[in-house]
Each structure stands twice: as structure tokens, then as C-alpha cells.
N, C-alpha and C. Protein backbone atom coordinates (compact mmCIF):
# COMPACT_ATOMS: atom_id res chain seq x y z
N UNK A 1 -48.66 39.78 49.13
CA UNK A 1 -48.71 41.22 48.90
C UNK A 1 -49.30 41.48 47.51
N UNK A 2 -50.21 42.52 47.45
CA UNK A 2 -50.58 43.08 46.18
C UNK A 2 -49.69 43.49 45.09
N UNK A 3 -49.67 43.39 44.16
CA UNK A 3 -49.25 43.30 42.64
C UNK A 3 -49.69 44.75 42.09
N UNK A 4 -50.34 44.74 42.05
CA UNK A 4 -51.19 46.10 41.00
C UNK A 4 -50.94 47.22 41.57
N UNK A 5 -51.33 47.96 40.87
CA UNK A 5 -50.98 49.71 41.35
C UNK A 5 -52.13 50.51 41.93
N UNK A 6 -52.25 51.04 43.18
CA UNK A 6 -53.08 51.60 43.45
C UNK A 6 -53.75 52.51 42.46
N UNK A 7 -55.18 52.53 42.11
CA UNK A 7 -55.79 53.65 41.17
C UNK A 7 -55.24 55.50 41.41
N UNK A 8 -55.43 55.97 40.90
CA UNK A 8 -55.17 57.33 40.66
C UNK A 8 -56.32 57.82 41.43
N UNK A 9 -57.43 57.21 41.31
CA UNK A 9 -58.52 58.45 42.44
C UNK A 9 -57.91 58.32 43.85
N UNK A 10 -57.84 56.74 44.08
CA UNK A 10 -57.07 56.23 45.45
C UNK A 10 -55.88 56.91 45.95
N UNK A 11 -54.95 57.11 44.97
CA UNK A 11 -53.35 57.51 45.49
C UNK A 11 -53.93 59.06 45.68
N UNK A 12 -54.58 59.65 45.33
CA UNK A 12 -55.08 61.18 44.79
C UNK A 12 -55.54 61.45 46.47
N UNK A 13 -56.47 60.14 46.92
CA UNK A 13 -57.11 60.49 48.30
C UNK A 13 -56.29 60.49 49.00
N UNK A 14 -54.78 59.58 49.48
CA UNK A 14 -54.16 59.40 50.27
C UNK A 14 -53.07 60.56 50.37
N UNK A 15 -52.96 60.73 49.28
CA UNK A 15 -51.89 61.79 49.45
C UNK A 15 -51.96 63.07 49.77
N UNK A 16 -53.51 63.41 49.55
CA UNK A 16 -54.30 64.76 49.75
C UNK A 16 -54.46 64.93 51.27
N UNK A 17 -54.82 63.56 52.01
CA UNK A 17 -55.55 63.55 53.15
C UNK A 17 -53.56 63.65 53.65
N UNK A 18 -52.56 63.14 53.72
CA UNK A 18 -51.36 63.74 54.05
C UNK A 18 -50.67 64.67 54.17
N UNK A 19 -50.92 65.56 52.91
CA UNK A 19 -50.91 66.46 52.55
C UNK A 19 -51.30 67.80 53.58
N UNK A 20 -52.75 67.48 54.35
CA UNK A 20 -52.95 68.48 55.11
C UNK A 20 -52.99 68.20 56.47
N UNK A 21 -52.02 67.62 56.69
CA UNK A 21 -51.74 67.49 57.97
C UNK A 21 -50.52 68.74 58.50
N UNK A 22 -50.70 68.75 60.02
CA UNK A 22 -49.98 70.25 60.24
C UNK A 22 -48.79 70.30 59.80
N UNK A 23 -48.25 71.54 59.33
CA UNK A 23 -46.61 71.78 58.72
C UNK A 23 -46.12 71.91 59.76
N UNK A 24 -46.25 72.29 61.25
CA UNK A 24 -45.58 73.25 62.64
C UNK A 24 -44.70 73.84 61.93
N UNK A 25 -44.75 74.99 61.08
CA UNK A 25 -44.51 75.81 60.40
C UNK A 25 -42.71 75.52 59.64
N UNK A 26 -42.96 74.48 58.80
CA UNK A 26 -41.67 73.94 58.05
C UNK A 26 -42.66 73.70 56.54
N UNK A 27 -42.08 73.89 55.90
CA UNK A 27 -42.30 73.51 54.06
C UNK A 27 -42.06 72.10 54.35
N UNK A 28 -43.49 71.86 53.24
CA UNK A 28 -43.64 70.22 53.71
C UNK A 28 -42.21 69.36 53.11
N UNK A 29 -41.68 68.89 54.30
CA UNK A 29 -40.58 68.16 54.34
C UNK A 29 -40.52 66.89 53.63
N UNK A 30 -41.91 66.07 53.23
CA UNK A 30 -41.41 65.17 52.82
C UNK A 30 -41.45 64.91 51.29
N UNK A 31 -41.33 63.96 50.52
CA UNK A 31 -42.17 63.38 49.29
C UNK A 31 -42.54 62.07 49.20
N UNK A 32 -43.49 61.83 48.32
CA UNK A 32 -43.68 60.42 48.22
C UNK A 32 -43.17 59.28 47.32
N UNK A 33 -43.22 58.45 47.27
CA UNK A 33 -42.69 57.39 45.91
C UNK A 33 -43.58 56.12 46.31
N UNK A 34 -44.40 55.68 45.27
CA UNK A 34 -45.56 54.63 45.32
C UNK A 34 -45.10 53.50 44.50
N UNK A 35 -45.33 52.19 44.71
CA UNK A 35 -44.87 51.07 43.83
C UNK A 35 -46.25 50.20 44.31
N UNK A 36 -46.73 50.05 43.36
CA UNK A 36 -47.92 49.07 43.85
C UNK A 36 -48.77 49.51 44.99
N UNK A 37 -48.89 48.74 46.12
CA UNK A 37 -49.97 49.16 47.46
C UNK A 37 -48.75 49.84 48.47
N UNK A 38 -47.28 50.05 48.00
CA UNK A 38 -46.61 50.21 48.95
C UNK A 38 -46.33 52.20 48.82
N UNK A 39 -46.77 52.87 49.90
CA UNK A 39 -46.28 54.62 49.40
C UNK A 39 -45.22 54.33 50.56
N UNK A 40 -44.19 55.37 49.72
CA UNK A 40 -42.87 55.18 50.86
C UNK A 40 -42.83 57.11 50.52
N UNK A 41 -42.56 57.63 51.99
CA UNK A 41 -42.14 59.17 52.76
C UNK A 41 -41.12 58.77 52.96
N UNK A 42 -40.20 60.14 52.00
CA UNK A 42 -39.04 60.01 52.05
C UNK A 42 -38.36 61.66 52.54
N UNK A 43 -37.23 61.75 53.30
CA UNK A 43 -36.86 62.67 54.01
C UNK A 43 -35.13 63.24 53.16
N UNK A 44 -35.15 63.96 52.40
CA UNK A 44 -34.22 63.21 51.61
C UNK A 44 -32.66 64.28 51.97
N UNK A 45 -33.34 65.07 52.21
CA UNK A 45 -32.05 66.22 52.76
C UNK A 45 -31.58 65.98 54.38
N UNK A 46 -31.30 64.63 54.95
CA UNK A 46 -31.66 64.63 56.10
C UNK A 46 -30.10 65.14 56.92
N UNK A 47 -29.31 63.95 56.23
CA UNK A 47 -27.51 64.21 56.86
C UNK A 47 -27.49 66.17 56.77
N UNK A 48 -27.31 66.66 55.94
CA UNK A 48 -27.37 68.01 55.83
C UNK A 48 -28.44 68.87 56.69
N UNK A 49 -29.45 68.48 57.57
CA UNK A 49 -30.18 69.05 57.79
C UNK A 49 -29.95 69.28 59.82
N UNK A 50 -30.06 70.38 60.22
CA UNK A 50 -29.77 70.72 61.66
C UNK A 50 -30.74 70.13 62.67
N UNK A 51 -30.32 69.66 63.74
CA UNK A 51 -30.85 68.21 64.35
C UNK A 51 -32.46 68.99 64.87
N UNK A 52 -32.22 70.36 65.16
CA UNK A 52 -33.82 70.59 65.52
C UNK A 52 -34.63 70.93 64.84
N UNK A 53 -34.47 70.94 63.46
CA UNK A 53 -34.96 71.43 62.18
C UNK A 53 -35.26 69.79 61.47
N UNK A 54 -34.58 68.80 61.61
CA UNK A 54 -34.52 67.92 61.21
C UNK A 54 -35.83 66.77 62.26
N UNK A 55 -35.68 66.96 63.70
CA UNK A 55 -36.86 66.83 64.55
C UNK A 55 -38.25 67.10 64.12
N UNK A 56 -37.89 68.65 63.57
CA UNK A 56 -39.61 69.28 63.26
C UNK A 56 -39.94 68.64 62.14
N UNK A 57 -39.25 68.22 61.07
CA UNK A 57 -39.52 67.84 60.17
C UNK A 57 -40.12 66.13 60.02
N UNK A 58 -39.15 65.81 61.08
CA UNK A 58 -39.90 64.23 61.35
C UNK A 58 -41.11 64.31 61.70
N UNK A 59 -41.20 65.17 62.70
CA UNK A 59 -42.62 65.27 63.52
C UNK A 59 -43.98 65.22 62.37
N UNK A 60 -43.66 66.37 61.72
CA UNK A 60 -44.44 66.85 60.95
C UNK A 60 -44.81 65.32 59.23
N UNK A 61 -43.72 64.79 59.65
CA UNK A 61 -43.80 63.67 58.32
C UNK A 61 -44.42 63.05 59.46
N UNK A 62 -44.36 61.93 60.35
CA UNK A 62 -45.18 61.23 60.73
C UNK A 62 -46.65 61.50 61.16
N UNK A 63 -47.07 63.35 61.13
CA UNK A 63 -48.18 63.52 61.40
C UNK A 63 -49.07 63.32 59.58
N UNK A 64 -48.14 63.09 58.81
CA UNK A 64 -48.85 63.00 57.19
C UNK A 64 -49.08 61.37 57.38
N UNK A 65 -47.90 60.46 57.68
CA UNK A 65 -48.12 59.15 57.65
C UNK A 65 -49.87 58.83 58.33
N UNK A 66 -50.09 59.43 59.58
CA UNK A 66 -51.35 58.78 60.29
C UNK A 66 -52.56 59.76 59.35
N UNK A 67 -52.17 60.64 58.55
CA UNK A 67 -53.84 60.99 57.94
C UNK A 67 -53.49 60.40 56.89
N UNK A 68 -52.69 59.43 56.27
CA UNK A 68 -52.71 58.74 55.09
C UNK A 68 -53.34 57.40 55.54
N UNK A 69 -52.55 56.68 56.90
CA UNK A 69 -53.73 55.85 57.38
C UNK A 69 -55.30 56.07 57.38
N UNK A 70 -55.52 57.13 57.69
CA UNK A 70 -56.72 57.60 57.98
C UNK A 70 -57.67 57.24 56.57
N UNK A 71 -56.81 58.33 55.52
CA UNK A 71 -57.59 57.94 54.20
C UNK A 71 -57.77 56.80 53.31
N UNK A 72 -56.87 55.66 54.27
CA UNK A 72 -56.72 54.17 53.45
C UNK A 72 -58.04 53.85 54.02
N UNK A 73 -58.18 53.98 55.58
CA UNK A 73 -59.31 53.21 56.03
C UNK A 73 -60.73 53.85 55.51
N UNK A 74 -61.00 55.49 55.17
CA UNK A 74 -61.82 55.52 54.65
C UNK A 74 -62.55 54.94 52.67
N UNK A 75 -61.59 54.41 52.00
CA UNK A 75 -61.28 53.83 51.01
C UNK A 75 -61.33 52.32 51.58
N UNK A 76 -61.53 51.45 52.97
CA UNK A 76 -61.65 50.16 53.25
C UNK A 76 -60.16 49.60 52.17
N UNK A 77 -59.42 50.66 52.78
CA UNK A 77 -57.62 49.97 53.10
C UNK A 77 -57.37 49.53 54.55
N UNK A 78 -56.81 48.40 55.02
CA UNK A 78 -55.65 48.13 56.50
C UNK A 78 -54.44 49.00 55.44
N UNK A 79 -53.89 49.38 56.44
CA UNK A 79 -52.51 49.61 56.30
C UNK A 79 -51.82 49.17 57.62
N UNK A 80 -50.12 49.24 57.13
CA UNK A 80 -49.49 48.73 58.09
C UNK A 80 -48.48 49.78 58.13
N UNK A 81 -47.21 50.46 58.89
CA UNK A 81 -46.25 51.24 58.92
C UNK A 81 -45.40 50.74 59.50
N UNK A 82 -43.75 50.66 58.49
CA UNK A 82 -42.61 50.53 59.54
C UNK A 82 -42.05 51.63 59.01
N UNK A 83 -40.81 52.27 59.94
CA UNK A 83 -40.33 53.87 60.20
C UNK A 83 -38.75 53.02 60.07
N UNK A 84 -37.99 54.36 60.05
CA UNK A 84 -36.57 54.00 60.62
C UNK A 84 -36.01 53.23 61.24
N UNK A 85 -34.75 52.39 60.81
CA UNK A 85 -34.01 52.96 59.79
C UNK A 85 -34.04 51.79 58.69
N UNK A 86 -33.50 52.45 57.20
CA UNK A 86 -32.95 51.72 56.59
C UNK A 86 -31.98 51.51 56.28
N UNK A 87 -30.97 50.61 56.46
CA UNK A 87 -29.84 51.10 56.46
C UNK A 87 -29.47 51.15 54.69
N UNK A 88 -29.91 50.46 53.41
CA UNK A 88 -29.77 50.52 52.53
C UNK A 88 -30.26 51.94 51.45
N UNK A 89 -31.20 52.37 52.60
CA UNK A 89 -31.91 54.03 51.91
C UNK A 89 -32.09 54.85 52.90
N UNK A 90 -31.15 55.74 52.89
CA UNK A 90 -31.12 56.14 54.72
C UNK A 90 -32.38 57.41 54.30
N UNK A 91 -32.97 57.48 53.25
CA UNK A 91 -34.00 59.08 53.12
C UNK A 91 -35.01 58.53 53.64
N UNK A 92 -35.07 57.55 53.78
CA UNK A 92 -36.85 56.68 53.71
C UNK A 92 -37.39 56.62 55.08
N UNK A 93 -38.38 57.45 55.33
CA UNK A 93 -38.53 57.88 56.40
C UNK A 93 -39.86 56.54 57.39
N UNK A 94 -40.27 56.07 56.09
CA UNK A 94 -41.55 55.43 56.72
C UNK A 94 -42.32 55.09 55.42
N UNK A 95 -42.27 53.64 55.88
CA UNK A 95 -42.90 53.23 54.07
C UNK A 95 -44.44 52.22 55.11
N UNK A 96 -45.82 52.53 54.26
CA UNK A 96 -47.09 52.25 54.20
C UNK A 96 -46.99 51.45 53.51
N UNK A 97 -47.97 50.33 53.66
CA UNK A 97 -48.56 49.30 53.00
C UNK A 97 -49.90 49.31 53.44
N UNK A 98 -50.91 49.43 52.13
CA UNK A 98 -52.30 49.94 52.11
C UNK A 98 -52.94 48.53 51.57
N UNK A 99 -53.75 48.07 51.95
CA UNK A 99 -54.70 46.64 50.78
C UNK A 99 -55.98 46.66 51.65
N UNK A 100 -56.83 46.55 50.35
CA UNK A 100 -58.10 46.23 50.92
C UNK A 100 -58.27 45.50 51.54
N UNK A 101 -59.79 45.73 52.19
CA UNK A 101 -59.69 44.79 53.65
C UNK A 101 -61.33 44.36 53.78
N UNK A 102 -61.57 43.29 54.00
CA UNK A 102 -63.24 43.53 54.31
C UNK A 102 -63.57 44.51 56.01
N UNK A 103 -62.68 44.43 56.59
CA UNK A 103 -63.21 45.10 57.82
C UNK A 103 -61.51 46.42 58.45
N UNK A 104 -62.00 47.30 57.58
CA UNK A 104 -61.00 48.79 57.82
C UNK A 104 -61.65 49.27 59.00
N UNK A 105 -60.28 50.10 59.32
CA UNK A 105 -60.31 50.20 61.07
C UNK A 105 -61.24 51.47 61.15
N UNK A 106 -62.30 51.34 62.00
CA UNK A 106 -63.91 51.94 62.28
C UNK A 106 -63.55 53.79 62.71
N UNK A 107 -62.69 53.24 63.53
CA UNK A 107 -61.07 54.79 64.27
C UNK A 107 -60.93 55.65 63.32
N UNK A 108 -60.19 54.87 62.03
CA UNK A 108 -59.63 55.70 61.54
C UNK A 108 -60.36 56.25 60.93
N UNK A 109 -61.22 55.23 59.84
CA UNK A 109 -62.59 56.26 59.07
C UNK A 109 -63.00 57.06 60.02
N UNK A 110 -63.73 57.85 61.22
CA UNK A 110 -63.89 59.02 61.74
C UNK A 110 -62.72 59.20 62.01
N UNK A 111 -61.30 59.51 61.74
CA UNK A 111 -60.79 60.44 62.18
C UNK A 111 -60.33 61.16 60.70
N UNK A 112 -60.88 60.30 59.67
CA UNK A 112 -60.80 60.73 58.51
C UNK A 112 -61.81 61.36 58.14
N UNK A 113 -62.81 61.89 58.74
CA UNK A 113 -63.72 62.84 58.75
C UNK A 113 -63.92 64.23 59.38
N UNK A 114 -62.82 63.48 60.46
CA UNK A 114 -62.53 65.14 61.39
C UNK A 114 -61.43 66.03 60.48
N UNK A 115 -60.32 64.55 59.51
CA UNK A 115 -59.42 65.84 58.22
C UNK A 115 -60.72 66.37 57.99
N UNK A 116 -61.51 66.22 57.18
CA UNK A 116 -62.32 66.98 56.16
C UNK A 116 -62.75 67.96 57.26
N UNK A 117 -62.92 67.75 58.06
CA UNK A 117 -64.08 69.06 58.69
C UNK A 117 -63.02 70.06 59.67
N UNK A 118 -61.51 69.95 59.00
CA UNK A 118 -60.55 70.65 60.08
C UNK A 118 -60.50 72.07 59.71
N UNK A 119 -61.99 72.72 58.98
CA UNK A 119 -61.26 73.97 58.60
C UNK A 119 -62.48 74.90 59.64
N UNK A 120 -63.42 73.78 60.09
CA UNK A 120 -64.67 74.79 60.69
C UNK A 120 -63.93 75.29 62.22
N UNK A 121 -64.64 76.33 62.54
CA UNK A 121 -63.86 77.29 63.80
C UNK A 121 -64.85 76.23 65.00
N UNK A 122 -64.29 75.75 65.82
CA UNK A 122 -65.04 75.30 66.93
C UNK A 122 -65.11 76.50 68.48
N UNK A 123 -66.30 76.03 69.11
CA UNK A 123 -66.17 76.58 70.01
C UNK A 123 -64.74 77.15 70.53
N UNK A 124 -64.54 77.82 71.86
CA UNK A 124 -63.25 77.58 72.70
C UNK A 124 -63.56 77.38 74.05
N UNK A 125 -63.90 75.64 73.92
CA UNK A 125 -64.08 75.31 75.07
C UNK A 125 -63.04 73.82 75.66
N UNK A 126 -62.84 74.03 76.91
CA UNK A 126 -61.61 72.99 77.00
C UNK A 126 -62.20 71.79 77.44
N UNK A 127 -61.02 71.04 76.68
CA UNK A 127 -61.75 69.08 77.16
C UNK A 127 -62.26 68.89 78.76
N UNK A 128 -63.45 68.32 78.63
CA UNK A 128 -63.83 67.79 79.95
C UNK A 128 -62.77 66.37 80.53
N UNK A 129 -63.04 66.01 81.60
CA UNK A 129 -61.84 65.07 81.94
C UNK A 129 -62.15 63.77 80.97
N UNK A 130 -63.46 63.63 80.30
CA UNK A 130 -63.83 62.41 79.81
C UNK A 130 -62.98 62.26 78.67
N UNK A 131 -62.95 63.63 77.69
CA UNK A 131 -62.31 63.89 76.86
C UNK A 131 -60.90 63.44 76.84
N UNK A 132 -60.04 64.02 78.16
CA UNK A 132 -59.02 64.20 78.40
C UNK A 132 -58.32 62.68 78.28
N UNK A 133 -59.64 61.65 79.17
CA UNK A 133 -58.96 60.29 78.49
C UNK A 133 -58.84 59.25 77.35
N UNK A 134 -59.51 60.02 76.67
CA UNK A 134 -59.99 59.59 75.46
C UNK A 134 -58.46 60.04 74.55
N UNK A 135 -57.93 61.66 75.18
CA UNK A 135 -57.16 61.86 74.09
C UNK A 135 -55.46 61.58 74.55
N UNK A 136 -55.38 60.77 75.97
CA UNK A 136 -54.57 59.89 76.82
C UNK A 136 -54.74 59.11 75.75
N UNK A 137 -55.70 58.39 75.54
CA UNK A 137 -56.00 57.02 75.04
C UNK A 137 -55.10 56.86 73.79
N UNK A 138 -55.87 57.94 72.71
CA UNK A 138 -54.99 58.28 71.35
C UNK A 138 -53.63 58.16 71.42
N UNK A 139 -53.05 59.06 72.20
CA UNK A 139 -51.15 58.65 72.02
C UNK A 139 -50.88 57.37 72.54
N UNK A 140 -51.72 56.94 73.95
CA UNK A 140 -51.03 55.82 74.30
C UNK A 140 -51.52 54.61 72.91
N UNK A 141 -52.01 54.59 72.04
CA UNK A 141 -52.54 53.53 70.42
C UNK A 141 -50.90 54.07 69.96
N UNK A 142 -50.51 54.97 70.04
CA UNK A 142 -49.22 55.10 68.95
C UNK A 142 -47.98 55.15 69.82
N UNK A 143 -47.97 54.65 71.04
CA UNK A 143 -46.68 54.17 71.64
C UNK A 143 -46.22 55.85 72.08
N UNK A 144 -47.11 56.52 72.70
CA UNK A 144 -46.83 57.98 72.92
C UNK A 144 -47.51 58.13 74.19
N UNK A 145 -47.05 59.22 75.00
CA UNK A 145 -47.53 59.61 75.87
C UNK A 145 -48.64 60.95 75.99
N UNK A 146 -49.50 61.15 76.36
CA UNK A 146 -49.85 62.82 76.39
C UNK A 146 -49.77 63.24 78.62
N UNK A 147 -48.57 64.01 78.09
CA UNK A 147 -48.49 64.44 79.20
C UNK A 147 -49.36 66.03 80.19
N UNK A 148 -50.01 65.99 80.61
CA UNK A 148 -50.77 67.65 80.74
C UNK A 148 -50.02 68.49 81.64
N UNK A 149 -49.92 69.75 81.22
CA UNK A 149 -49.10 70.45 81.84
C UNK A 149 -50.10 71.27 82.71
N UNK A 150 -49.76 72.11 83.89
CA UNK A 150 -50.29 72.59 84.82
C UNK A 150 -50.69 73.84 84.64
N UNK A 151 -50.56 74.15 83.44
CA UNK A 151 -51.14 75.71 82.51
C UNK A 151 -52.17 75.84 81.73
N UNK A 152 -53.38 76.13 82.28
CA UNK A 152 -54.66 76.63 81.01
C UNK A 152 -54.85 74.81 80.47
N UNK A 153 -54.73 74.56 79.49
CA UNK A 153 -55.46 73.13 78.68
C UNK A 153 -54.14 72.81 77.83
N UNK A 154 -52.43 72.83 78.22
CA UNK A 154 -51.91 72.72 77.43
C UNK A 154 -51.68 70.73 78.04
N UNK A 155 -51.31 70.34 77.18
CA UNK A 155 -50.84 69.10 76.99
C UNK A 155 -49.40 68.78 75.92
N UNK A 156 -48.86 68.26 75.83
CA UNK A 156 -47.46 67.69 75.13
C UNK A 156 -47.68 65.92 75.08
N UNK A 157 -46.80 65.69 73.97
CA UNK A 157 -46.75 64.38 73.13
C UNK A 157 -45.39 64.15 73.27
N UNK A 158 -45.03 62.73 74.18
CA UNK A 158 -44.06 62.42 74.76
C UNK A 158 -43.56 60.35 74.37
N UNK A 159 -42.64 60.32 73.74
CA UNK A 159 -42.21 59.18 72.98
C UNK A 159 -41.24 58.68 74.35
N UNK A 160 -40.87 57.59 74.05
CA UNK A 160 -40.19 56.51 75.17
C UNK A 160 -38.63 56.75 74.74
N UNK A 161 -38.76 57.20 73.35
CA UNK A 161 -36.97 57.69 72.58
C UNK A 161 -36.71 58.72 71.96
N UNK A 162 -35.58 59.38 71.32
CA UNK A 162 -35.39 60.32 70.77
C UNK A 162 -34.71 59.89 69.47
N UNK A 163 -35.04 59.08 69.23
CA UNK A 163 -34.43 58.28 67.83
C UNK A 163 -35.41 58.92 66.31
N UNK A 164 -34.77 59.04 65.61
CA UNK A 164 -35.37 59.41 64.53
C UNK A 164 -37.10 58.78 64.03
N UNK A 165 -37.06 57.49 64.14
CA UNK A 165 -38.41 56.65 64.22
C UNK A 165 -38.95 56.97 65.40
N UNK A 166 -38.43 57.33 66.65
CA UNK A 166 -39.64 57.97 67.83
C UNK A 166 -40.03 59.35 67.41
N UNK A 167 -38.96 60.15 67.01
CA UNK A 167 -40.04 61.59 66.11
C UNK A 167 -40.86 61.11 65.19
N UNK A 168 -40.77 59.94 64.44
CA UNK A 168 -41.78 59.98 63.28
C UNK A 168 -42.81 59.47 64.26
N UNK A 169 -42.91 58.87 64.75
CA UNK A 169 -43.56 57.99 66.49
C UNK A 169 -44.98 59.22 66.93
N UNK A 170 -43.99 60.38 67.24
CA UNK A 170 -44.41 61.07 68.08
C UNK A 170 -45.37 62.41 66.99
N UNK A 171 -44.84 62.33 66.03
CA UNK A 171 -45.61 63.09 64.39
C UNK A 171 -47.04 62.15 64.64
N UNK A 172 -46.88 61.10 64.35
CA UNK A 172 -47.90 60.19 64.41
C UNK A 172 -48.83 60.10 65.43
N UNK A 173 -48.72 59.61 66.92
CA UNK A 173 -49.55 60.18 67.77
C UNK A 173 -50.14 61.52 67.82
N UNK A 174 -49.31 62.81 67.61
CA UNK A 174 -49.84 64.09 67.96
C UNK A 174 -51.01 64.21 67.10
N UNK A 175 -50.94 63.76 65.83
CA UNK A 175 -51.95 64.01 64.65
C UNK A 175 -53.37 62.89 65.09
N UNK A 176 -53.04 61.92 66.10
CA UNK A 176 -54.39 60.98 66.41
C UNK A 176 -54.80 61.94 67.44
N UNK A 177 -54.08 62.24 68.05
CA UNK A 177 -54.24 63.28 69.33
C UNK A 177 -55.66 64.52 68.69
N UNK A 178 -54.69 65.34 67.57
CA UNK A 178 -55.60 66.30 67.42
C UNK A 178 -56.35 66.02 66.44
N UNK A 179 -56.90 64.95 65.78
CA UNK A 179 -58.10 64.73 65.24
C UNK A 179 -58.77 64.35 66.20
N UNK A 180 -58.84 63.66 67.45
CA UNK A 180 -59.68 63.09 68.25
C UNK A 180 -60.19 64.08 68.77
N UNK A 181 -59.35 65.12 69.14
CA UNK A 181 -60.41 66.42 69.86
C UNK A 181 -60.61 66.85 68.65
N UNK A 182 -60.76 67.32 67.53
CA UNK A 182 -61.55 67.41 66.22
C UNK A 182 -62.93 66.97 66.40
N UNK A 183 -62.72 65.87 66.47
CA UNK A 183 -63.87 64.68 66.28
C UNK A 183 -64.81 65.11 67.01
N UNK A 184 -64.54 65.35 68.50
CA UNK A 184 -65.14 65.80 69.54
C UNK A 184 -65.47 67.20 69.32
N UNK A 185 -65.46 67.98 68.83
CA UNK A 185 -65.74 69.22 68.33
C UNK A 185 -64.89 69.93 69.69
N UNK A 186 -63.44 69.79 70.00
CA UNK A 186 -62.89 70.65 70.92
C UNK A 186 -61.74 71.08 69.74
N UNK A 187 -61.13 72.43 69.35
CA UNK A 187 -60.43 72.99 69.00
C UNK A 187 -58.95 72.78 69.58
N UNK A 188 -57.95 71.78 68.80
CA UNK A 188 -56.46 72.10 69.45
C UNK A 188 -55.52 72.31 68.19
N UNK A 189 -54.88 73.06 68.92
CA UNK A 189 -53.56 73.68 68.27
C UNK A 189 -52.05 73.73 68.64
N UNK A 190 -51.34 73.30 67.69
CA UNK A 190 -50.31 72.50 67.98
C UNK A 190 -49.56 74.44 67.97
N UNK A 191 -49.10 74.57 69.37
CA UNK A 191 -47.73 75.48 69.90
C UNK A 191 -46.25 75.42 69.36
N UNK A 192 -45.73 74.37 69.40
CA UNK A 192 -44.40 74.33 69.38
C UNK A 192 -44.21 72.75 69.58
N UNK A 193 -44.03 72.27 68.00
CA UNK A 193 -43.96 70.76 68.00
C UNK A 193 -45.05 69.63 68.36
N UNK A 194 -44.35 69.11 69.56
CA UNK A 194 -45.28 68.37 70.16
C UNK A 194 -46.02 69.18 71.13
N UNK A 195 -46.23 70.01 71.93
CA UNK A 195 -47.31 70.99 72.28
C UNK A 195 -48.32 71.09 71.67
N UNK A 196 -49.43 70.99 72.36
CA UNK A 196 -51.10 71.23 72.09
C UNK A 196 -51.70 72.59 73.16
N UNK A 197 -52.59 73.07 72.44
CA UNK A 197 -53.62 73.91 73.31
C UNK A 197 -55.20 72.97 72.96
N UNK A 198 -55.63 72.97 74.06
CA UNK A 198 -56.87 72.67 73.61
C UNK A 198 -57.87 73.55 73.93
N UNK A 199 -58.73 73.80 72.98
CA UNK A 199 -59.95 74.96 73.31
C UNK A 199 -60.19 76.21 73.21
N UNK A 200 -58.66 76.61 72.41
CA UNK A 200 -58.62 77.95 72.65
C UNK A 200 -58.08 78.61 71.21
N UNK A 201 -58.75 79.69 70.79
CA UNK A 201 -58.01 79.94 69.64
C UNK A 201 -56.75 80.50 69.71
N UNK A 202 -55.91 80.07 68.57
CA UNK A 202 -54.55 80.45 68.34
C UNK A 202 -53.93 81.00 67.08
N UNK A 203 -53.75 81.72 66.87
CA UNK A 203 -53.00 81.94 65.68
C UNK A 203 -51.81 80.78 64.73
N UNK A 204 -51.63 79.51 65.30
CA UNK A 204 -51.34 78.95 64.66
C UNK A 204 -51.80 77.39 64.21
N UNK A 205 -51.75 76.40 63.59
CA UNK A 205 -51.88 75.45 63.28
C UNK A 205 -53.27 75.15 63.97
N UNK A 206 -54.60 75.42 62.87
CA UNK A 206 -55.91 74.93 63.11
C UNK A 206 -56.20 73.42 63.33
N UNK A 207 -56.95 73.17 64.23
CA UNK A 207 -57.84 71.81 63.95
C UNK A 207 -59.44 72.16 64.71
């Protein structure tokens, strides 16, 4: 394991590119604490906090964890993630390990391009089926499901548990989810949690 401290332009990128990942309308829940190549998201009001309030908040931290991946690989970081629990630091929601790499994952650098470009208005047009498996594909990489519902272009992000590390699980997929239709220039917007619209404008949470 690396020794040294990540640079300040470096920690500056990772935390920025986390940073704007969706709130699903909660004050960003988490903070960070960095020691060398290791950033650890920490959840720190958690015992005190109400179990569906405490859900959104996971969600929303593991959707920061995968655009911090994102910005390691555009910086030619691997990173690695383990989640919950600890039993010695019960705040610690999900600690990263970032180190250079000669060959960073090809994925993530473009999906670290669809952050940057998440503010342009896209069409409102809905995924073709090609799309549709492509963005199957995305949750099933993060141990998630995307299930489609039988209404308009909605879809949902569906974990195998309800354990605190499957919300951070399921934070994590939804955010590969909606950069990939990013990427693709299809517009989705996260409804209510794990809920997506795709294609259509919404008044809440842009991509």
C-alpha cells in the first residue's frame, strides 16, 4: 500500500467529482477523512438518525463513492471499495483506496466525463432497447438490479439486501446507472431514491 499523501490537486478532483453526485434531496450526508491513498465517507449521525432518512442518506453516499471512483480513474487511479460494517467505527460508511495504475478502468474515465457534462439539457427522448441493456448491464457491474416498471420509461435500482452496505450498494449502482444514460446523451432523473425516469424532463435531480 502507498505511503504518501495524495496531492491536493488530486484529493481537490475526487472530492469535487463526489461532491456532485445527486443529493435525492437530503444535505449532503456525508464527510470525508483522507490518510494517504486511503479517503474514508463517513456517516456520522447514523444511530440517531430515522431508518428512512437514514436509507436516503446511504443511497445518496454511495452515489458520491462511484463518482469518486470515476475521478480516480480519470487521474489513472484503480481504486478499490469496502462498505459496512465496522464494527470498531460504526460512522464509516465506505472507505476507498485510490493508487496509480498503468491501466485505469477505460468505464470509468467516460463516465467521468458524463459528471462534467451533467449540467447540459438533453433531448427527451427514451432509451431504445439497446440502451436499456446497456443500463441492465450498469447495475448488474455493482451487484444491483435495474428493474423496469410498466409506466412511461420508469425503471428502479434493486439490491439482493436491505442492509446498510446494500443501500450504499444500491447509491452506487444508481449513479453508474445514470451516468451511462448521460453518456448516451438520454436524460434520467432520479424520482424517489432508487427510481429513475428516463428521457423526460423533471423538476428534480438532473443528469
Amino acid at each position: 500500500m502507498l505511503t504518501d499523501q495524495l496531492t491536493s490537486a488530486a484529493l481537490g478532483v475526487l472530492l469535487h467529482a463526489a461532491g456532485t453526485a445527486p443529493g435525492l434531496h437530503v444535505p449532503r450526508p456525508w464527510r470525508a477523512e483522507v490518510d494517504g491513498h486511503l479517503v474514508d465517507l463517513y456517516l456520522d449521525d447514523e444511530p440517531a438518525t430515522p431508518d428512512v432518512v437514514a436509507r436516503v442518506r446511504r443511497i445518496a453516499t454511495g452515489a458520491a463513492v462511484f463518482n469518486l471512483r470515476c475521478a480516480a480513474a480519470s487521474l489513472s487511479f484503480d481504486s478499490w471499495v469496502s462498505l459496512y460494517p465496522y464494527p470498531h467505527d460504526p460512522g464509516l460508511a465506505a472507505r476507498i483506496l485510490v493508487e496509480p495504475t498503468g491501466l485505469p478502468d477505460r468505464e470509468l474515465q467516460q463516465l467521468y466525463t458524463a459528471i462534467l457534462s451533467r449540467d447540459i439539457v438533453r433531448p427527451a427522448t427514451p432509451p431504445d432497447a439497446q440502451l436499456r441493456r446497456m443500463l441492465a448491464r450498469a447495475a448488474a457491474i455493482e451487484d444491483a438490479q435495474l428493474t423496469w416498471l410498466p409506466v412511461d420509461s420508469l425503471a428502479v435500482v434493486v439490491t439482493n439486501g436491505a442492509e446498510p452496505a446494500d443501500q450504499i450498494r444500491a447509491g452506487i449502482a444508481l449513479e453508474r446507472v445514470l451516468l451511462t444514460a448521460t453518456a448516451h446523451d438520454v436524460r434520467a432523473d432520479c424520482l424517489n431514491h432508487t427510481l429513475i425516469r428516463f428521457g423526460e424532463r423533471t423538476g428534480t435531480d438532473r443528469r
